[in-house]
Protein backbone atom coordinates (compact mmCIF):
# COMPACT_ATOMS: atom_id res chain seq x y z
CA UNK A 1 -35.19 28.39 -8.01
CA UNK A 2 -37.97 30.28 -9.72
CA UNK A 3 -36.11 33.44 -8.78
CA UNK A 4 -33.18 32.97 -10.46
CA UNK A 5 -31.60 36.28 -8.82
CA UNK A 6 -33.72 38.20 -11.76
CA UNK A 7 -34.18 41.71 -10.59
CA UNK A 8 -36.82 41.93 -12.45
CA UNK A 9 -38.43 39.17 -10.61
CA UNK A 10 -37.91 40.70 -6.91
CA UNK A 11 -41.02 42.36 -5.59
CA UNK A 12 -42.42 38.87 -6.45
CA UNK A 13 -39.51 36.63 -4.68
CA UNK A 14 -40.32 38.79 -1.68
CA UNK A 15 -43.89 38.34 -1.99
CA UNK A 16 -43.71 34.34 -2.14
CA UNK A 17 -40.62 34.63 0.39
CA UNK A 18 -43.22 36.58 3.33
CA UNK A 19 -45.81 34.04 2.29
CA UNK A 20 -43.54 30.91 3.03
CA UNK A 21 -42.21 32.78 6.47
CA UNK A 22 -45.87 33.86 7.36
CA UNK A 23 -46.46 29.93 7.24
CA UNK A 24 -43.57 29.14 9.05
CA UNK A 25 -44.22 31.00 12.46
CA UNK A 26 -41.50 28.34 14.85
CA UNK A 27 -38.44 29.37 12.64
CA UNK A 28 -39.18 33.03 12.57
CA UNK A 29 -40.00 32.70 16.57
CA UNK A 30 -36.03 30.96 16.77
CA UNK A 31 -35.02 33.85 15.02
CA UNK A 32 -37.06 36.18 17.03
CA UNK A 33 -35.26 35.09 19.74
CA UNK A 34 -31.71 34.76 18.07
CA UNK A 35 -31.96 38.21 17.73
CA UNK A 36 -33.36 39.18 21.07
CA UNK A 37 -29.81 37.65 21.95
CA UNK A 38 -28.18 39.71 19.97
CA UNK A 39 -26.47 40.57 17.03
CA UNK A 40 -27.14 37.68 14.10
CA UNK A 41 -25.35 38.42 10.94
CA UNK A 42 -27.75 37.01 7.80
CA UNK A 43 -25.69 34.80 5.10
CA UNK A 44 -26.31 34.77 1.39
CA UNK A 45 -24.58 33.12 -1.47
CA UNK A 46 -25.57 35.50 -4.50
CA UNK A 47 -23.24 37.81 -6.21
CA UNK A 48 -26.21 40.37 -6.04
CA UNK A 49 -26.06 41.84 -2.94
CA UNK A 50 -29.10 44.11 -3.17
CA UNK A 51 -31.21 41.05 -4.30
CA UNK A 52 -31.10 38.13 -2.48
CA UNK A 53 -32.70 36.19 0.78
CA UNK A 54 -30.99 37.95 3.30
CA UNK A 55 -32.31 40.98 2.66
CA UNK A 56 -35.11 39.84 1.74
CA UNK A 57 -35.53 38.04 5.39
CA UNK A 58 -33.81 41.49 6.61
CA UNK A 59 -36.51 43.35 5.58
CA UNK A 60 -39.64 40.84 6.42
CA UNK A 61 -37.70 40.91 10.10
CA UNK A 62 -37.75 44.43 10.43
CA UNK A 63 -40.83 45.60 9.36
CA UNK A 64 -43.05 42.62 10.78
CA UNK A 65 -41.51 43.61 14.53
């Protein structure tokens, strides 16, 4: 909620988003393995498409591989 989908606020969503998926280890391992699977297509409900959790869990996915 603090987010708000403020771009303005974004480096910091993503900041607080890593920290609560860095605490979270057994979802991000079912994902892990979701995508060893195959392809997993990442859902969002924002009009924003460049800021929002999907690729926000996009990115933490890809670069924490």
């Amino acid at each position: 909620k603090w987010f708000g989908h403020e771009p303005e606020r974004w480096a910091e969503f993503q900041k607080r988003y890593r920290a609560e998926l860095d605490a979270n280890q057994e979802a991000v391992a079912q994902l892990r393995g979701l995508l060893r699977d195959g392809k997993v297509t990442l859902l969002y409900g924002a009009h924003d498409e460049a800021h929002n959790n999907a690729v926000a869990l996009a990115g933490y996915l890809e670069n924490r591989s």
